[in-house]
N, C-alpha and C. Protein backbone atom coordinates (compact mmCIF):
# COMPACT_ATOMS: atom_id res chain seq x y z
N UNK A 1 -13.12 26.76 -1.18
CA UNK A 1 -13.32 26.03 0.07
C UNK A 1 -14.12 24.74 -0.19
N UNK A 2 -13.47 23.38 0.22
CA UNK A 2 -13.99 22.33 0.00
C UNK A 2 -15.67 22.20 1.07
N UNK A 3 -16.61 21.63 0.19
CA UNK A 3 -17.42 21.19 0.80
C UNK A 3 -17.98 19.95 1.80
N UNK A 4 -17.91 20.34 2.76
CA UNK A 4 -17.94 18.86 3.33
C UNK A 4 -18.90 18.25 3.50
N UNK A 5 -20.16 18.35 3.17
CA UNK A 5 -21.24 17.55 2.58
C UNK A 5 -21.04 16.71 1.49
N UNK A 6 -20.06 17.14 0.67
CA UNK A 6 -19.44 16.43 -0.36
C UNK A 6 -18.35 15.24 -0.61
N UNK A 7 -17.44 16.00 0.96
CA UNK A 7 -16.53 15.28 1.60
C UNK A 7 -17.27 14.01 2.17
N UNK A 8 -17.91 14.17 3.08
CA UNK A 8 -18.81 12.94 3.46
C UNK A 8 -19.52 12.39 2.67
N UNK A 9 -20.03 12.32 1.75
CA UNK A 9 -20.99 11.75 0.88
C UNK A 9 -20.05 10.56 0.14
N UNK A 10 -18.50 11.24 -0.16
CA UNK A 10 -17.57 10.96 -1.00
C UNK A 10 -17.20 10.10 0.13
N UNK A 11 -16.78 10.26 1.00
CA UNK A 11 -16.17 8.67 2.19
C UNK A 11 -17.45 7.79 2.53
N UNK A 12 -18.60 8.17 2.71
CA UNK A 12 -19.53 7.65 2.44
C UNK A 12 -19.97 6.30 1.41
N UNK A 13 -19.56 6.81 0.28
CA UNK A 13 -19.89 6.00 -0.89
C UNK A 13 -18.51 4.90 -1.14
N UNK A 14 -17.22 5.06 -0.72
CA UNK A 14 -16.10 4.68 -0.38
C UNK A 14 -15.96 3.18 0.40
N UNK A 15 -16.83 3.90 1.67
CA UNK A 15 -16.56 3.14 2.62
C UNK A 15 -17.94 1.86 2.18
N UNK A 16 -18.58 2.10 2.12
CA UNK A 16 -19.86 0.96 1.45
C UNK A 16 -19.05 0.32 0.29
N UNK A 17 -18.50 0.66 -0.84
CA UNK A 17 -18.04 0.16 -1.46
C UNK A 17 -16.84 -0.73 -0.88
N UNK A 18 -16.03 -0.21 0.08
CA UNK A 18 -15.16 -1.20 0.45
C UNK A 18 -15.88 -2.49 1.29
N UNK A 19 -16.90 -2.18 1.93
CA UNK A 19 -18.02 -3.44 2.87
C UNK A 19 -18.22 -4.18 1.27
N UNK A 20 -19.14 -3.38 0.82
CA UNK A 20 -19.39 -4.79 -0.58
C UNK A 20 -18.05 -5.40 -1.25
N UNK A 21 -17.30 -4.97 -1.42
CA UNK A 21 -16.40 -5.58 -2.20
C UNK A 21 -15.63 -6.73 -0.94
N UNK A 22 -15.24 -6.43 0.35
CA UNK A 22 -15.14 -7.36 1.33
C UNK A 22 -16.31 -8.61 1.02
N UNK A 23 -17.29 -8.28 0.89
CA UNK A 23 -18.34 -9.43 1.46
C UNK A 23 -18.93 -10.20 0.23
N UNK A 24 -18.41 -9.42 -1.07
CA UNK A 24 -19.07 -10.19 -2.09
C UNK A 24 -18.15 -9.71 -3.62
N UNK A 25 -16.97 -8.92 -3.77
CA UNK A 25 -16.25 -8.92 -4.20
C UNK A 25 -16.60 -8.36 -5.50
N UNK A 26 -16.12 -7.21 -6.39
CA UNK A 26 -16.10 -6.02 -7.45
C UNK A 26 -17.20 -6.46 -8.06
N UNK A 27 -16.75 -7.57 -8.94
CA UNK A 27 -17.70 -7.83 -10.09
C UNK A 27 -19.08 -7.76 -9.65
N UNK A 28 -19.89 -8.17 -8.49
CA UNK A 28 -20.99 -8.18 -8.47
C UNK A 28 -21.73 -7.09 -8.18
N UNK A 29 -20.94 -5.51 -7.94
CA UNK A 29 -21.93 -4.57 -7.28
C UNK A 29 -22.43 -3.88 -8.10
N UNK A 30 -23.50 -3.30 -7.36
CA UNK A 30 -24.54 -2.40 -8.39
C UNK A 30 -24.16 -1.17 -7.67
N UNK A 31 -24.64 -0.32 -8.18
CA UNK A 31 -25.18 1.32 -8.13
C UNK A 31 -25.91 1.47 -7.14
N UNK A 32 -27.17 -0.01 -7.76
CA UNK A 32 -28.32 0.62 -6.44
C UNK A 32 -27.91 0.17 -4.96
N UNK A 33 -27.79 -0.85 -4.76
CA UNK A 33 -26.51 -1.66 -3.54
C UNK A 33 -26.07 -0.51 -3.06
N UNK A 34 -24.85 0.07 -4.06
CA UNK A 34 -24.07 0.55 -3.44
C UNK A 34 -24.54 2.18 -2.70
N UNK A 35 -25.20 2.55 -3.29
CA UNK A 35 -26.33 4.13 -2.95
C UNK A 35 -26.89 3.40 -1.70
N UNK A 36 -27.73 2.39 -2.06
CA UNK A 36 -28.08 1.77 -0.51
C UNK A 36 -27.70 1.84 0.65
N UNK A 37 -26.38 1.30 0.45
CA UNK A 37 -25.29 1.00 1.86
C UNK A 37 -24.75 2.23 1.78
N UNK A 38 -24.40 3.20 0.87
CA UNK A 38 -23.93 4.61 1.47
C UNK A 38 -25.12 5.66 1.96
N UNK A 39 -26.44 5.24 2.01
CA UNK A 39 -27.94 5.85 2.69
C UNK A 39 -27.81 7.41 1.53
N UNK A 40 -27.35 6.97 0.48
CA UNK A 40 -27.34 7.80 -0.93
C UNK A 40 -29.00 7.74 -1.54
N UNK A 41 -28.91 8.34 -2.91
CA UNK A 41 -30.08 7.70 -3.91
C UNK A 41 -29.35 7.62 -4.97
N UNK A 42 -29.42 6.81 -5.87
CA UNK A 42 -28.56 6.90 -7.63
C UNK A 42 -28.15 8.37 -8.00
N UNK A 43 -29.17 9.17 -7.82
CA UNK A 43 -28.43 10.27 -8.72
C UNK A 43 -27.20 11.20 -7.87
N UNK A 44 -27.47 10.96 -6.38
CA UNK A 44 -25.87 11.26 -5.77
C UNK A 44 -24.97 10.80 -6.34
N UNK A 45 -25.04 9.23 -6.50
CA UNK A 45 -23.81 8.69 -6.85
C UNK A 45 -23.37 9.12 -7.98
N UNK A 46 -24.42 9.34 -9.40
CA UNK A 46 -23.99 9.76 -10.89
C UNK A 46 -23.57 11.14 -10.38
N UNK A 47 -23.73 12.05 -9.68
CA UNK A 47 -23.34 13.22 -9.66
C UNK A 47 -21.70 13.11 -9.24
N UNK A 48 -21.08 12.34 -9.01
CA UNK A 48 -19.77 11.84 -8.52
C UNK A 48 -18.91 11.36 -9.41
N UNK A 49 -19.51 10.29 -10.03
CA UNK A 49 -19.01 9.23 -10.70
C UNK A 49 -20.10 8.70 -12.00
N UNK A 50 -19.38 8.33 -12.91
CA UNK A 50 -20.22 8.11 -14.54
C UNK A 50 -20.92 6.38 -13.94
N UNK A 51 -20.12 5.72 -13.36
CA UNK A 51 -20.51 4.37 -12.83
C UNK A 51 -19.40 3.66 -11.60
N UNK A 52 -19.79 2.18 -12.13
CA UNK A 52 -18.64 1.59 -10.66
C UNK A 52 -17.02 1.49 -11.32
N UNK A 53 -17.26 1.47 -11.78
CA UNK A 53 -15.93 1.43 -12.85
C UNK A 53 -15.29 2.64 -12.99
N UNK A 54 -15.76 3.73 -12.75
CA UNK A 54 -15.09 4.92 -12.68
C UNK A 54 -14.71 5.36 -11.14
N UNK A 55 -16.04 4.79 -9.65
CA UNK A 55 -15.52 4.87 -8.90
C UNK A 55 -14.30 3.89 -8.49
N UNK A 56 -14.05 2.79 -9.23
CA UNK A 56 -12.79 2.22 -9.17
C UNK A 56 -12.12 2.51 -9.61
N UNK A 57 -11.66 3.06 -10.77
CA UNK A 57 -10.54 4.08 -11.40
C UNK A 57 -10.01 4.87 -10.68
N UNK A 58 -11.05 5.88 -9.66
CA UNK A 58 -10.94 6.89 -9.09
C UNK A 58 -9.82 6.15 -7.26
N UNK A 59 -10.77 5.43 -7.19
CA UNK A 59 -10.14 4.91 -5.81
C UNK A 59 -8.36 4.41 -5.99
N UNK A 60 -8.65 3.54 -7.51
CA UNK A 60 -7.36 3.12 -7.72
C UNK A 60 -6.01 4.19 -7.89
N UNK A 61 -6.66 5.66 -8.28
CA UNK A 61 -5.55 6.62 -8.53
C UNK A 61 -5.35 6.97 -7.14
N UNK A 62 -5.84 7.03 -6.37
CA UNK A 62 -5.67 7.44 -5.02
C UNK A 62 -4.82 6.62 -4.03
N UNK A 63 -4.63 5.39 -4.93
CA UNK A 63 -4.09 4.50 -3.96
C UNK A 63 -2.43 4.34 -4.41
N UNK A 64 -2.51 4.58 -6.27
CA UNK A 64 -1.23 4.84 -6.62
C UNK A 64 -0.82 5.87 -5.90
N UNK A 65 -1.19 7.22 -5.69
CA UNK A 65 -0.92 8.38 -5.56
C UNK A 65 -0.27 8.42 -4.25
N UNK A 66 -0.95 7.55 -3.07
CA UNK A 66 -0.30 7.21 -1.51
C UNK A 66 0.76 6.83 -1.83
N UNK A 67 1.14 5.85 -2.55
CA UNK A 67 2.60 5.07 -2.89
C UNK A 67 3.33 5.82 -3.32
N UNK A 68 3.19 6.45 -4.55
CA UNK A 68 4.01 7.68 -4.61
C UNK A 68 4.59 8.68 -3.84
N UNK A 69 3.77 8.86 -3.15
CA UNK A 69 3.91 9.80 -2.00
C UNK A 69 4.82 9.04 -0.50
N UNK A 70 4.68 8.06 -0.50
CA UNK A 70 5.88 7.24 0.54
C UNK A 70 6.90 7.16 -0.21
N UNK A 71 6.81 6.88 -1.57
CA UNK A 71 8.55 6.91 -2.53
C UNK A 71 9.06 8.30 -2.42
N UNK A 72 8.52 9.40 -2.70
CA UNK A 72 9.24 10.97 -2.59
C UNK A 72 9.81 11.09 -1.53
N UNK A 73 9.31 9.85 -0.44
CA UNK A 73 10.34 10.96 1.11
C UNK A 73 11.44 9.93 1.10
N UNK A 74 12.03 9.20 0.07
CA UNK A 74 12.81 8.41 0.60
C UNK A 74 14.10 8.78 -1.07
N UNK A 75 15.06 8.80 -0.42
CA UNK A 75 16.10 9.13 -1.55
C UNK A 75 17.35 7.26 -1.31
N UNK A 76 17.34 6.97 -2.67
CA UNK A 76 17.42 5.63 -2.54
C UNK A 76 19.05 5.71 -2.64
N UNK A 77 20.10 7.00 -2.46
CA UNK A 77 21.27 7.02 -2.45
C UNK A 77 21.67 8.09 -1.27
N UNK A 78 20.57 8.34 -0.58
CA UNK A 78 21.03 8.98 0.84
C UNK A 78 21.70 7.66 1.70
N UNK A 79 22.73 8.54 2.64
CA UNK A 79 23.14 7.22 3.07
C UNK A 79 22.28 6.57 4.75
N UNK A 80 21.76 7.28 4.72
CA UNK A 80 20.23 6.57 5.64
C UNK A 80 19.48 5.79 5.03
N UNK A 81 19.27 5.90 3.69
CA UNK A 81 18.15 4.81 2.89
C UNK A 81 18.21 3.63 3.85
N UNK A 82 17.07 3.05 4.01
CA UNK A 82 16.38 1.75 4.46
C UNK A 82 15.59 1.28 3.92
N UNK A 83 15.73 0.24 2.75
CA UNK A 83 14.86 -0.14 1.35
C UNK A 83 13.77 -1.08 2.65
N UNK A 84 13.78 -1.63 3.72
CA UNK A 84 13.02 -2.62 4.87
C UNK A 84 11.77 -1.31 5.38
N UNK A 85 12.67 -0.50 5.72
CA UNK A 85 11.51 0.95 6.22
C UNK A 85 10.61 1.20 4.89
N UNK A 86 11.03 1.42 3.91
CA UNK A 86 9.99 1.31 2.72
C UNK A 86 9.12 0.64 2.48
N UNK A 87 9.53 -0.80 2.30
CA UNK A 87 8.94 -1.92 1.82
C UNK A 87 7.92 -1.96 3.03
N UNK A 88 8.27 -1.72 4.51
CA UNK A 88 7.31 -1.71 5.77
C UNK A 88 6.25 -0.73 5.91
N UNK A 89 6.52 0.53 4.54
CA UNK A 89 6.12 1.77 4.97
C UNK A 89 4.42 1.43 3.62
N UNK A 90 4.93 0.23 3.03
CA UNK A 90 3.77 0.01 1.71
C UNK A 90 3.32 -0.99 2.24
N UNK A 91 3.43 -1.36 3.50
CA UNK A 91 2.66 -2.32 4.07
C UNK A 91 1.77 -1.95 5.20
N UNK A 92 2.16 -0.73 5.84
CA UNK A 92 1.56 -0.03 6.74
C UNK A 92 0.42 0.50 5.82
N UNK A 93 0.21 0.95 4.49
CA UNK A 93 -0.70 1.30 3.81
C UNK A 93 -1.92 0.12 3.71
N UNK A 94 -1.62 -1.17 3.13
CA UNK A 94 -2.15 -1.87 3.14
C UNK A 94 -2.84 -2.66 4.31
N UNK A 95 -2.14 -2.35 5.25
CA UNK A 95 -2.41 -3.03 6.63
C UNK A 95 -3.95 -1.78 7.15
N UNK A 96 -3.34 -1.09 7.09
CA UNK A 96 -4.93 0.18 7.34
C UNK A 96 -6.09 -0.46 6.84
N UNK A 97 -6.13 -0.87 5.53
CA UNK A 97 -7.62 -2.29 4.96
C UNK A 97 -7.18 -2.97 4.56
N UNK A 98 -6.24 -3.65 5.45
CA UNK A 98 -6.54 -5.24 4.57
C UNK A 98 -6.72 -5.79 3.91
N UNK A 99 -8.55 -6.31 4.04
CA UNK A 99 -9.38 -7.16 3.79
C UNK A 99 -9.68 -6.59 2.10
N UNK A 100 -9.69 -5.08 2.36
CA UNK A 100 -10.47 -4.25 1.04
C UNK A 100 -9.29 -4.44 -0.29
N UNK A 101 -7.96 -4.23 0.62
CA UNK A 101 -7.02 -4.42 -0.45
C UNK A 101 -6.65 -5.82 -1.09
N UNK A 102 -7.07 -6.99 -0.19
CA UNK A 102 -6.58 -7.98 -0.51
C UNK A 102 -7.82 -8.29 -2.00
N UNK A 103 -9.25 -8.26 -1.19
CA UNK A 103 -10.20 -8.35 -2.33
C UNK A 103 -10.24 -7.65 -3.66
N UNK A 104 -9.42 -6.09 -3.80
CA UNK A 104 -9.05 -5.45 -4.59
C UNK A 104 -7.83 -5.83 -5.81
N UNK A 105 -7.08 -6.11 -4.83
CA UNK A 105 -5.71 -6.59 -5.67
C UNK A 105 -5.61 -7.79 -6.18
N UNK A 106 -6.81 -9.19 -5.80
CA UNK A 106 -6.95 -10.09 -6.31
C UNK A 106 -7.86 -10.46 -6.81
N UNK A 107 -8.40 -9.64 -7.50
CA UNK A 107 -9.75 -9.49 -8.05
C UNK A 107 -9.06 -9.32 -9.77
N UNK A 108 -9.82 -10.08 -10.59
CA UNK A 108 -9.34 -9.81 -11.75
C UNK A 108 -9.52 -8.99 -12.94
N UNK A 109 -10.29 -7.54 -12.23
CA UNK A 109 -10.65 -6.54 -13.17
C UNK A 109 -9.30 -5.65 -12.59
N UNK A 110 -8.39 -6.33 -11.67
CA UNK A 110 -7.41 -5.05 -10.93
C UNK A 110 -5.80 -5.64 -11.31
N UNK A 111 -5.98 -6.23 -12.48
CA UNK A 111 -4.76 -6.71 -13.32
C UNK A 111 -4.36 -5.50 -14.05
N UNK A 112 -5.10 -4.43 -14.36
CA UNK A 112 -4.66 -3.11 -15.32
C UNK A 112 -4.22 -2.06 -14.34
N UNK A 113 -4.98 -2.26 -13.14
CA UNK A 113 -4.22 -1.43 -12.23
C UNK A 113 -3.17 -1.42 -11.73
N UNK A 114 -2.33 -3.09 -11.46
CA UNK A 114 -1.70 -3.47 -10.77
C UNK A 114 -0.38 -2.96 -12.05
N UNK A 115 -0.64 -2.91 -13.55
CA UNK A 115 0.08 -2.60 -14.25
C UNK A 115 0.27 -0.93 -14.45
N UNK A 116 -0.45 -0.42 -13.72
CA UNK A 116 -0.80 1.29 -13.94
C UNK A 116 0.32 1.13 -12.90
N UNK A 117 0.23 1.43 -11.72
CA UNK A 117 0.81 1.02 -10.17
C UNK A 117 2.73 0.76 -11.03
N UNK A 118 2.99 -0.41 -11.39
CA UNK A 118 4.16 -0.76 -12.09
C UNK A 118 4.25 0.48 -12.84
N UNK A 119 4.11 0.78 -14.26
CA UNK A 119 4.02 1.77 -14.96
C UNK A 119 4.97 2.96 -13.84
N UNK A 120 4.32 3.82 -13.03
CA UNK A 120 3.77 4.84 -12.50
C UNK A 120 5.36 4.60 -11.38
N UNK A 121 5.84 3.30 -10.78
CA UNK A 121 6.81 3.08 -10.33
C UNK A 121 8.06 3.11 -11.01
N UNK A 122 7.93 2.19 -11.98
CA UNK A 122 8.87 2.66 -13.41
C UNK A 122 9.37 3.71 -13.80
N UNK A 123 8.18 4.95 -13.69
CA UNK A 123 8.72 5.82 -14.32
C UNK A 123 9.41 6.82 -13.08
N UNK A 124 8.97 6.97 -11.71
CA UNK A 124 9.56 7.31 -10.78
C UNK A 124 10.70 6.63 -10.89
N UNK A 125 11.07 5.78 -10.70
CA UNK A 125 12.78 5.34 -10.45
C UNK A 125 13.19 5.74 -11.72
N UNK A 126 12.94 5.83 -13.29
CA UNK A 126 13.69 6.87 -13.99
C UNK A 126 14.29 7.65 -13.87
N UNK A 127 12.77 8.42 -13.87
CA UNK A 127 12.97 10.13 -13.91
C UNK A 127 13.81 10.92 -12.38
N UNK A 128 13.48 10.30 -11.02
CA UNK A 128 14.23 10.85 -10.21
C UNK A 128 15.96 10.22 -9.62
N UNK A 129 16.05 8.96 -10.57
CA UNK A 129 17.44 8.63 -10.35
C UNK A 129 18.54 8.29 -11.66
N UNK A 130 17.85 9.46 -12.53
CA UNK A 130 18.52 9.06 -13.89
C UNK A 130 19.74 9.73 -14.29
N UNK A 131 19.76 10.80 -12.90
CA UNK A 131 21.57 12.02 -13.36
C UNK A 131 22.06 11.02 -12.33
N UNK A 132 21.42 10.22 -11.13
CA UNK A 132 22.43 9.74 -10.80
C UNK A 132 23.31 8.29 -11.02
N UNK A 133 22.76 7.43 -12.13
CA UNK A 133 23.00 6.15 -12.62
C UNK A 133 23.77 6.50 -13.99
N UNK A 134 25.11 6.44 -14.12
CA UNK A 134 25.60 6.36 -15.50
C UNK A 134 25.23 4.63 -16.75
N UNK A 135 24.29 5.28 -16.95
CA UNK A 135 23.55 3.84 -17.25
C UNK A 135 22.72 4.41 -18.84
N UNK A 136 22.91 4.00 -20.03
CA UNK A 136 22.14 4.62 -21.33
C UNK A 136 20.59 4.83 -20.88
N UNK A 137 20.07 5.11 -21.65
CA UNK A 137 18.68 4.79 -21.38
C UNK A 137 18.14 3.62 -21.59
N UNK A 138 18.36 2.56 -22.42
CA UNK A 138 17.64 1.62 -23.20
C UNK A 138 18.24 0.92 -21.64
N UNK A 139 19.11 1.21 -21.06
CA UNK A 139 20.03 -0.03 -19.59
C UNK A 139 18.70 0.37 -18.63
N UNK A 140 18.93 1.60 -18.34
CA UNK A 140 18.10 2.04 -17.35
C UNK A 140 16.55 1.57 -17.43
N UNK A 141 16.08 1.73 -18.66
CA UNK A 141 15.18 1.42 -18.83
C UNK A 141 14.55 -0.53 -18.30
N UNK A 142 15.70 -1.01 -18.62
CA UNK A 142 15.15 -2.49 -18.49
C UNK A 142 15.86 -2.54 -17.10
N UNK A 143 16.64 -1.91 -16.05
CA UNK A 143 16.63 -1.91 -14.84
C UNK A 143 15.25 -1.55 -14.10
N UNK A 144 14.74 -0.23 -14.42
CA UNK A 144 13.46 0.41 -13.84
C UNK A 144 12.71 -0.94 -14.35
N UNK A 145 12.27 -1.79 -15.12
CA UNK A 145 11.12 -2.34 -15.53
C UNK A 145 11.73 -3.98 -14.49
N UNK A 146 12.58 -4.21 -14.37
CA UNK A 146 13.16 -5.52 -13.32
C UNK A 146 12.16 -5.19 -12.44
N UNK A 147 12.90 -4.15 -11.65
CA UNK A 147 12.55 -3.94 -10.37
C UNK A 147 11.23 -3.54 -10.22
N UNK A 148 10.73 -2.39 -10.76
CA UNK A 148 9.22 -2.05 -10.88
C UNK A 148 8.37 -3.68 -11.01
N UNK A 149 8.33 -4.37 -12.01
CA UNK A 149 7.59 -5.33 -12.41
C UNK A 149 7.81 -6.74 -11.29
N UNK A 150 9.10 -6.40 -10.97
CA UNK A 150 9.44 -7.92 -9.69
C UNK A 150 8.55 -7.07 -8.55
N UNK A 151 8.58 -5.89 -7.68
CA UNK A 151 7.93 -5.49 -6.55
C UNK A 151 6.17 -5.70 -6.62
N UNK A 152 5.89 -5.50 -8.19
CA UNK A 152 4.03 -5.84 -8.23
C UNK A 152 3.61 -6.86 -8.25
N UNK A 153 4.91 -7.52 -9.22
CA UNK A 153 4.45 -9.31 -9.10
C UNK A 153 4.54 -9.74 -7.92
N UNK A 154 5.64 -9.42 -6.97
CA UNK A 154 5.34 -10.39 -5.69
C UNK A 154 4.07 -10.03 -4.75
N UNK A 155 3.81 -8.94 -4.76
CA UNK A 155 2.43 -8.50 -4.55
C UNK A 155 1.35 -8.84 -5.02
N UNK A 156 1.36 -8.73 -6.28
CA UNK A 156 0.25 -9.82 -6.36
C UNK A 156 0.31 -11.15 -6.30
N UNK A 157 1.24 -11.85 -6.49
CA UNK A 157 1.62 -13.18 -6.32
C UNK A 157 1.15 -13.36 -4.76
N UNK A 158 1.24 -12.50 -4.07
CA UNK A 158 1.04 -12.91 -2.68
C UNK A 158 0.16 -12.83 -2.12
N UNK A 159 -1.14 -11.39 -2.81
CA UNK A 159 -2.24 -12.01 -2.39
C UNK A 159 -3.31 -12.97 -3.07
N UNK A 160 -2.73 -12.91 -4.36
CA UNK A 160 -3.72 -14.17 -5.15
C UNK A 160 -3.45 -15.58 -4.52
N UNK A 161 -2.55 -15.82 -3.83
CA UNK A 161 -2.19 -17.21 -3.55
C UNK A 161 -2.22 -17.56 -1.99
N UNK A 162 -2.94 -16.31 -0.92
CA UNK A 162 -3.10 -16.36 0.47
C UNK A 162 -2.41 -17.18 0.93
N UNK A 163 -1.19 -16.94 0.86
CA UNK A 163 0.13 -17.43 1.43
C UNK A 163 0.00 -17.75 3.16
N UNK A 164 0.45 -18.06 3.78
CA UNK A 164 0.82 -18.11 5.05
C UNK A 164 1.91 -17.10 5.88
N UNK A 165 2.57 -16.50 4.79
CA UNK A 165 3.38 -15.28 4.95
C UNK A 165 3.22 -13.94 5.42
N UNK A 166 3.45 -13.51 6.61
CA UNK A 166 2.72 -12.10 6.72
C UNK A 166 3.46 -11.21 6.27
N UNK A 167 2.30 -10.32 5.91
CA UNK A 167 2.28 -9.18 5.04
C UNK A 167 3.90 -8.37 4.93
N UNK A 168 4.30 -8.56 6.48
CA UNK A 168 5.74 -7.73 7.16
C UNK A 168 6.84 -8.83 6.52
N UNK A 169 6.57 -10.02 6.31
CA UNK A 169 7.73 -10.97 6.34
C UNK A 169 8.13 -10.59 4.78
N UNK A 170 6.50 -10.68 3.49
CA UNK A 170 6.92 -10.47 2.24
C UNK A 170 7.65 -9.48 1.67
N UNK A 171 6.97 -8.23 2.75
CA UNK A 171 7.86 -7.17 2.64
C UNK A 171 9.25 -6.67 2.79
N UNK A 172 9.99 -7.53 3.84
CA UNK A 172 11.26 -8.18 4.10
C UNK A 172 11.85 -8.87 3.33
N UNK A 173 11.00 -9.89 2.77
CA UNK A 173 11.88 -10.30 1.44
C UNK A 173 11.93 -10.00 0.38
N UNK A 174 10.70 -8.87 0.08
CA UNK A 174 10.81 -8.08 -1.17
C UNK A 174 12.19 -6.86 -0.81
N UNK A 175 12.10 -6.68 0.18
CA UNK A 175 13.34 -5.51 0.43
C UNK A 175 15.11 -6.15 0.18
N UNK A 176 14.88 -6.90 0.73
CA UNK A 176 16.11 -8.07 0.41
C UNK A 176 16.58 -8.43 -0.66
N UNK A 177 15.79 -9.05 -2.09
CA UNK A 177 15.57 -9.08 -3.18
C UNK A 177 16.01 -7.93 -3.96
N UNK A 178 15.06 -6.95 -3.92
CA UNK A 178 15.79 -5.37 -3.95
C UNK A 178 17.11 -5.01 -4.02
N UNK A 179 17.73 -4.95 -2.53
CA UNK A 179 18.97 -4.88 -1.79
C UNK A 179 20.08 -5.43 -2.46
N UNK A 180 20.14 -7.02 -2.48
CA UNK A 180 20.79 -7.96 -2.94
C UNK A 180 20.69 -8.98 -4.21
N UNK A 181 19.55 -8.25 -4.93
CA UNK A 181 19.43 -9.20 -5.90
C UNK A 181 18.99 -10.55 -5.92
N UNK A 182 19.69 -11.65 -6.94
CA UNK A 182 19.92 -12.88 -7.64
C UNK A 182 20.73 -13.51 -6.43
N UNK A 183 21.48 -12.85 -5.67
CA UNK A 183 22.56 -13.04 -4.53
C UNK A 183 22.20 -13.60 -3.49
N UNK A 184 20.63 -12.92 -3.27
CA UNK A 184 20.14 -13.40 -1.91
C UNK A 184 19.44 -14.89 -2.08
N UNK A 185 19.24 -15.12 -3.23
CA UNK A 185 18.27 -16.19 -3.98
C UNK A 185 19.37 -17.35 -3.61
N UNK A 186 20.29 -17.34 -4.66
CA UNK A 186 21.42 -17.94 -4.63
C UNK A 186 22.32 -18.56 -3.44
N UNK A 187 22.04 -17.41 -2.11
CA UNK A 187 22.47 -17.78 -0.89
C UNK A 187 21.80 -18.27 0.02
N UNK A 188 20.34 -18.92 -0.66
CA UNK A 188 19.35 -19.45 0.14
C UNK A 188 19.00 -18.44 1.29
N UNK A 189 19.41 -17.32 1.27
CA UNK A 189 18.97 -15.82 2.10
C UNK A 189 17.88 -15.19 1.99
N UNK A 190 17.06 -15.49 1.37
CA UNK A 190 15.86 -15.10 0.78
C UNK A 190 15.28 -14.83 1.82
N UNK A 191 14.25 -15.93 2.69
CA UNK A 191 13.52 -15.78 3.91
C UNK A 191 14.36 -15.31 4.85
N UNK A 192 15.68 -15.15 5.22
CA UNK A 192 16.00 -14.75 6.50
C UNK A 192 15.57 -13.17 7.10
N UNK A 193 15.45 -12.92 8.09
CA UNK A 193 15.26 -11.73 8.38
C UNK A 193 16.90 -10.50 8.01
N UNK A 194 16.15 -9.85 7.72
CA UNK A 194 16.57 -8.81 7.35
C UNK A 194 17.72 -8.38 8.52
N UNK A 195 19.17 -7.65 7.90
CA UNK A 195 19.87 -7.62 9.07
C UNK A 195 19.92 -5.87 9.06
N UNK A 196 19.57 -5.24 10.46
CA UNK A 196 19.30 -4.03 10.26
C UNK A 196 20.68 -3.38 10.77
């Protein structure tokens, strides 16, 4: 039975960490700061976590792990698939914090994550669509790494460069891209809305 003194302590230390990293961004936080703003003392926090770097490791698996978990309910050869409901469904994640994710994902200690994240996508579109693609492996392989590596780059491309684009529109044209390829590029279709 989970403890929920533990539970709270643990959203506790979470949620302070997401205020500091909003207001003054990864690199600069401390331990003691951060015990501060969670009304902790240091050795709570070491009892959790080795340092900040591990509670960012930790946060970051949690955040792959959501994404994952919106890819399993979606089968990308059912004939309901909606690659727009997806792409909307990893934006509804992000849209929940924002501010925390934008400072997160464009922060430049979160370049290894953003490649863990890829990785971790990669190997999902493998492993669960590989009886159904008559494709070698070495094909498949540099298909999964297109697509995996084009969906993180425009993500991060989009929040390192605080575009004017909302969050729903990139996601629309990342779904599109997806969908249609080099095709949609080519047909100057890129920005249009999505035809449902």
């Amino acid at each position: 039975m989970k403890d929920r003194r533990i539970d709270r302590t643990l959203k506790n230390i979470r949620i302070a960490f997401s205020e500091l990293v909003i207001e003054k961004g990864i690199e600069q936080i401390t331990v003691k700061e951060l015990a501060a703003r969670a009304d902790i003392n240091r050795k709570t926090f070491y009892t959790h976590y080795t340092c900040i770097e591990d509670l960012i490791d930790k946060i970051e698996k949690d955040i792959i792990d959501r994404f994952m978990d919106i890819l399993e309910n979606y089968d990308f050869f059912d004939s309901d698939f909606d690659i727009y409901r997806l792409m909307n469904n990893f934006s509804d994640v992000i849209n929940e914090d924002f501010d925390f994710y934008k400072k997160l994902l464009g922060s430049n200690c979160c370049r290894i994550f953003l490649m863990q994240l890829k990785d971790k996508l990669k190997e999902f579109l493998i492993t669960k669509y590989r009886k159904y693609i008559l494709l070698d492996e070495i094909t498949l392989n540099l298909y999964a790494e297109y697509i995996a590596s084009g969906i993180i780059s425009m993500y991060g491309e989009w929040f390192s460069t605080g575009t004017n684009l909302s969050l729903e529109e990139m996601s629309n044209i990342a779904g599109n891209i997806i969908l249609n390829g080099i095709g949609a590029f080519l047909s100057n279709d890129v920005h249009s809305s999505p035809k449902r």
